[in-house]
N, C-alpha and C. Protein backbone atom coordinates (compact mmCIF):
# COMPACT_ATOMS: atom_id res chain seq x y z
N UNK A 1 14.20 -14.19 7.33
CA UNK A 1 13.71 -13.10 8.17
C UNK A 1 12.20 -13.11 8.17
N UNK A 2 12.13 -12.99 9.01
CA UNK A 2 10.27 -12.62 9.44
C UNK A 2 9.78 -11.25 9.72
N UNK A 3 9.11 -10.74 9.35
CA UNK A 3 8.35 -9.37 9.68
C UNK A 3 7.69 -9.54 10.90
N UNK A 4 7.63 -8.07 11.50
CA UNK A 4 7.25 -8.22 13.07
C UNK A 4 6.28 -6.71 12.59
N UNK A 5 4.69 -7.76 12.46
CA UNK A 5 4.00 -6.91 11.75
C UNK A 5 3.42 -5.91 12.68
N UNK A 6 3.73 -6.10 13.77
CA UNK A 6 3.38 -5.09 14.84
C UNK A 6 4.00 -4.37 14.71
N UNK A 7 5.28 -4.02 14.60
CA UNK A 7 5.97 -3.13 14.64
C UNK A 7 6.28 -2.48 13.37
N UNK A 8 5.23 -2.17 12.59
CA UNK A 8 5.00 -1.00 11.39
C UNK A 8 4.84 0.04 11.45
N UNK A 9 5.72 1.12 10.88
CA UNK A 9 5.28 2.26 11.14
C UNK A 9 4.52 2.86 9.71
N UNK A 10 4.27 4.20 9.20
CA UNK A 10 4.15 4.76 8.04
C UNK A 10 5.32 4.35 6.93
N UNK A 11 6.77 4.35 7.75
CA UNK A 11 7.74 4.41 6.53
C UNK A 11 8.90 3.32 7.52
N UNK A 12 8.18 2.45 7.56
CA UNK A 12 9.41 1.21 8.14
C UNK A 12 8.75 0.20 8.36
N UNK A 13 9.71 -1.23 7.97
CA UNK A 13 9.27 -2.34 8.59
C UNK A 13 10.29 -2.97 9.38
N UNK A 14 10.22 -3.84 10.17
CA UNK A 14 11.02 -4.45 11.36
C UNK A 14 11.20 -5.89 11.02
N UNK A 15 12.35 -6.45 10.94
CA UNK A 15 12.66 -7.96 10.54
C UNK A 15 12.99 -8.69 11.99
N UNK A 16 12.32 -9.92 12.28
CA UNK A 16 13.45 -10.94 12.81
C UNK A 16 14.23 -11.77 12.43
N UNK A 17 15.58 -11.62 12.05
CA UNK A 17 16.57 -12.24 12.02
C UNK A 17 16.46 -13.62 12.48
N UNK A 18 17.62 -14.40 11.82
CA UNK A 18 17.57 -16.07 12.16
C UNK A 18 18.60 -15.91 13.30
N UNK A 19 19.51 -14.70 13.60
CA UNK A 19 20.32 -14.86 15.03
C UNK A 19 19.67 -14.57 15.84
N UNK A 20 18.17 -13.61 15.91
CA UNK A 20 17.20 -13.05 16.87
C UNK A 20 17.66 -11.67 17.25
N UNK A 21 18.20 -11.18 16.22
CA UNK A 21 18.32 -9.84 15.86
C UNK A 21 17.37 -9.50 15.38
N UNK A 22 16.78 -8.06 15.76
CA UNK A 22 15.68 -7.11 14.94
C UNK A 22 16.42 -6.01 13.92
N UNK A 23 16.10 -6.29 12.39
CA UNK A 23 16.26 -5.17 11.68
C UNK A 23 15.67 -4.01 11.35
N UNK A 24 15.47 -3.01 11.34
CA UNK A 24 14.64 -2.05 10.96
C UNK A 24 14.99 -1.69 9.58
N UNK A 25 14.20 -1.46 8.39
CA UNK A 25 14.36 -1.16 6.87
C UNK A 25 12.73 0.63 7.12
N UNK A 26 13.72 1.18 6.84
CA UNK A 26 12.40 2.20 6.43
C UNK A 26 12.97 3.42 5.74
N UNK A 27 11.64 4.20 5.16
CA UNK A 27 11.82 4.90 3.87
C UNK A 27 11.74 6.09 4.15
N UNK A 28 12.07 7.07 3.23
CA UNK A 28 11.63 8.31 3.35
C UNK A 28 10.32 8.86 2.74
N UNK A 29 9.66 7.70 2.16
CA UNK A 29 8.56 7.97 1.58
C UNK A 29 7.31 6.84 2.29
N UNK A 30 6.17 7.18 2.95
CA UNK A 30 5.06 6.05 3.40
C UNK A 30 5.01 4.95 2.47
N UNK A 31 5.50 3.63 3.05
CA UNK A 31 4.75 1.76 2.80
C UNK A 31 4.21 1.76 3.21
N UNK A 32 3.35 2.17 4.65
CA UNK A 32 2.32 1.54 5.35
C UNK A 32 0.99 3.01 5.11
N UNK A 33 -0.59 1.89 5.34
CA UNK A 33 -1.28 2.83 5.60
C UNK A 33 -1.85 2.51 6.50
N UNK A 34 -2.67 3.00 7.21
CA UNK A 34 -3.74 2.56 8.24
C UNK A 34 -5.07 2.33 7.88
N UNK A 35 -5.30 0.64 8.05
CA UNK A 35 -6.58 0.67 7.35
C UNK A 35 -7.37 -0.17 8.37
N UNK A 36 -8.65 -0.05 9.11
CA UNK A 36 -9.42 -0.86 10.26
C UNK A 36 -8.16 -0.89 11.02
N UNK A 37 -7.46 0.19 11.58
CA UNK A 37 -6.70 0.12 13.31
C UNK A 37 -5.17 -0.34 12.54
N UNK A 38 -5.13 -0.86 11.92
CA UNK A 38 -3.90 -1.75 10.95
C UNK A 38 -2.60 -1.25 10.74
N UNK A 39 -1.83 -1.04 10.33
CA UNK A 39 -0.63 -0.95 8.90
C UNK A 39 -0.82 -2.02 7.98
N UNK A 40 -1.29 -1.52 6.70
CA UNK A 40 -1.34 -2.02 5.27
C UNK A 40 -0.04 -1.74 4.26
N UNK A 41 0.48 -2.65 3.73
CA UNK A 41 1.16 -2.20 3.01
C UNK A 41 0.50 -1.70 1.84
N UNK A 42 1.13 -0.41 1.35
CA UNK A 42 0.26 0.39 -0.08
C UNK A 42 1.44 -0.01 -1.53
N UNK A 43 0.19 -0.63 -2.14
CA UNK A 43 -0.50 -1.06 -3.24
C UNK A 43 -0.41 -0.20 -3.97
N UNK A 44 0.44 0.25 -5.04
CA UNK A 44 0.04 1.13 -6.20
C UNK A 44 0.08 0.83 -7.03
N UNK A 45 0.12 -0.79 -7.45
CA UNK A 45 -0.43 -1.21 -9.07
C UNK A 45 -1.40 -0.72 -9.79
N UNK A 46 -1.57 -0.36 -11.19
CA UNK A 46 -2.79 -0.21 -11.69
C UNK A 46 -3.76 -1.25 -11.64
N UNK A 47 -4.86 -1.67 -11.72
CA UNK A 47 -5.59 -3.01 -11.42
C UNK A 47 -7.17 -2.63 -12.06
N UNK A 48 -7.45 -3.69 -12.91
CA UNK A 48 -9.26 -3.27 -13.36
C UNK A 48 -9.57 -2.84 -12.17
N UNK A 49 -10.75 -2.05 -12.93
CA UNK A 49 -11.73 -1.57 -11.80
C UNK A 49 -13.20 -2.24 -11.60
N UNK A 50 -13.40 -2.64 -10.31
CA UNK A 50 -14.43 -2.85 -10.62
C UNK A 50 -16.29 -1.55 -10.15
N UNK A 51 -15.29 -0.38 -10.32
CA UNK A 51 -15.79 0.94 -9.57
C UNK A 51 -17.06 1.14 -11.33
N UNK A 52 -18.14 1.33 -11.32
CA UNK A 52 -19.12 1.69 -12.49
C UNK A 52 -18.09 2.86 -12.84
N UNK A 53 -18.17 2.99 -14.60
CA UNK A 53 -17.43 4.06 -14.59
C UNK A 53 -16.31 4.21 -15.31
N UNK A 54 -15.32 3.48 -14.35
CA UNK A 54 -14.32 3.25 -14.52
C UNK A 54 -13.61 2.01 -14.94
N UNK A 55 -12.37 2.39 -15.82
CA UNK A 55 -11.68 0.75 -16.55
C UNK A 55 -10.43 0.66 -15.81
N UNK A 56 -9.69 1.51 -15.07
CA UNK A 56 -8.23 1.35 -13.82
C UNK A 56 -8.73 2.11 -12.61
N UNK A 57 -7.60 1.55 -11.86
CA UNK A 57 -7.81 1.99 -10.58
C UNK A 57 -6.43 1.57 -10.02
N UNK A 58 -6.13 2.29 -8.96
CA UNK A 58 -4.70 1.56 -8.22
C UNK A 58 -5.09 1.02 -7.53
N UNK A 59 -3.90 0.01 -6.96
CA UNK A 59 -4.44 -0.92 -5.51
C UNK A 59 -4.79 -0.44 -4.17
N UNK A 60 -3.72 -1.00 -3.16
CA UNK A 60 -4.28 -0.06 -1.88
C UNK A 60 -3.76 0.62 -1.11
N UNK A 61 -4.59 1.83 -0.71
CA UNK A 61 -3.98 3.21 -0.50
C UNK A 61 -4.44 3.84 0.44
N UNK A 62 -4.52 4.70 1.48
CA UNK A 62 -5.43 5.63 2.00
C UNK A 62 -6.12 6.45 1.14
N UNK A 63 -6.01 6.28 -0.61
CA UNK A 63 -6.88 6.92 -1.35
C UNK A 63 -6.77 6.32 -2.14
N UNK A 64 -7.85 6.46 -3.51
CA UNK A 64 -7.92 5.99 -4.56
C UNK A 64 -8.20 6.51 -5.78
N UNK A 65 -7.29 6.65 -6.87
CA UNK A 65 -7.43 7.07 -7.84
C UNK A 65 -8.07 6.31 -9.24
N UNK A 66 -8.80 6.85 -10.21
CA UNK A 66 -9.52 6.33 -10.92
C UNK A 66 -9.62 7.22 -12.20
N UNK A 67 -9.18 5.60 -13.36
CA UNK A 67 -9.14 6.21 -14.55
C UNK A 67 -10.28 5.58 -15.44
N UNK A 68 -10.90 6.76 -16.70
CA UNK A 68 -11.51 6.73 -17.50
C UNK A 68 -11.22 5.37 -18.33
N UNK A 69 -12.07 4.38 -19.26
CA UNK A 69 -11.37 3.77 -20.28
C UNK A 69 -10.79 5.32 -21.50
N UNK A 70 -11.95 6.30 -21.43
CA UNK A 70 -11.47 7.37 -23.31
C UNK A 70 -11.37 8.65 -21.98
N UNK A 71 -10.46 8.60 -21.77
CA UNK A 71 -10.00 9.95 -21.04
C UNK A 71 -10.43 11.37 -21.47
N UNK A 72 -11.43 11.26 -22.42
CA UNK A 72 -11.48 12.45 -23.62
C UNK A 72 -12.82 13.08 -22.70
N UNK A 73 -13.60 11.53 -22.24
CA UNK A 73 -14.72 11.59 -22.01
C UNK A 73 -15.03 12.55 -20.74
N UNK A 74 -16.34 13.20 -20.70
CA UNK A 74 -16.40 13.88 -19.66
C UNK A 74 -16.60 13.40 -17.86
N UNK A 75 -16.43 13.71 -16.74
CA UNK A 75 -16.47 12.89 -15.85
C UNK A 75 -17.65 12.71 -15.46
């Protein structure tokens, strides 16, 4: 199957089939984000950061969250 990356929504992706059938798979929760005009698929691994500051970060998102290395520490 091949993805028919045009046809992404927030919470679905679209397959072409090897008979040339289209599948649709989608969620009740957002895979895609919009990033430069796009659908991105979102990324929520933890991943170094390379943000000053910070030692994690998640991947990619319409937002980004960011963790302390000593969480104790003030922000």
């Amino acid at each position: 199957m091949i993805e028919q990356v045009e046809k992404r929504t927030r919470n679905s992706k679209t397959f072409l089939r090897s008979d040339g059938k289209f599948e649709l798979r989608s969620r009740s929760a957002p895979i895609h984000f919009i990033s430069n005009g796009q659908w991105e698929d979102i990324d929520n691994r933890v991943i170094t950061s390379q943000a000053q500051g910070y030692y994690l970060e998640n991947g990619l998102n319409e937002f980004k969250v960011y963790f302390k290395q000593n969480l104790n520490s003030k922000p």
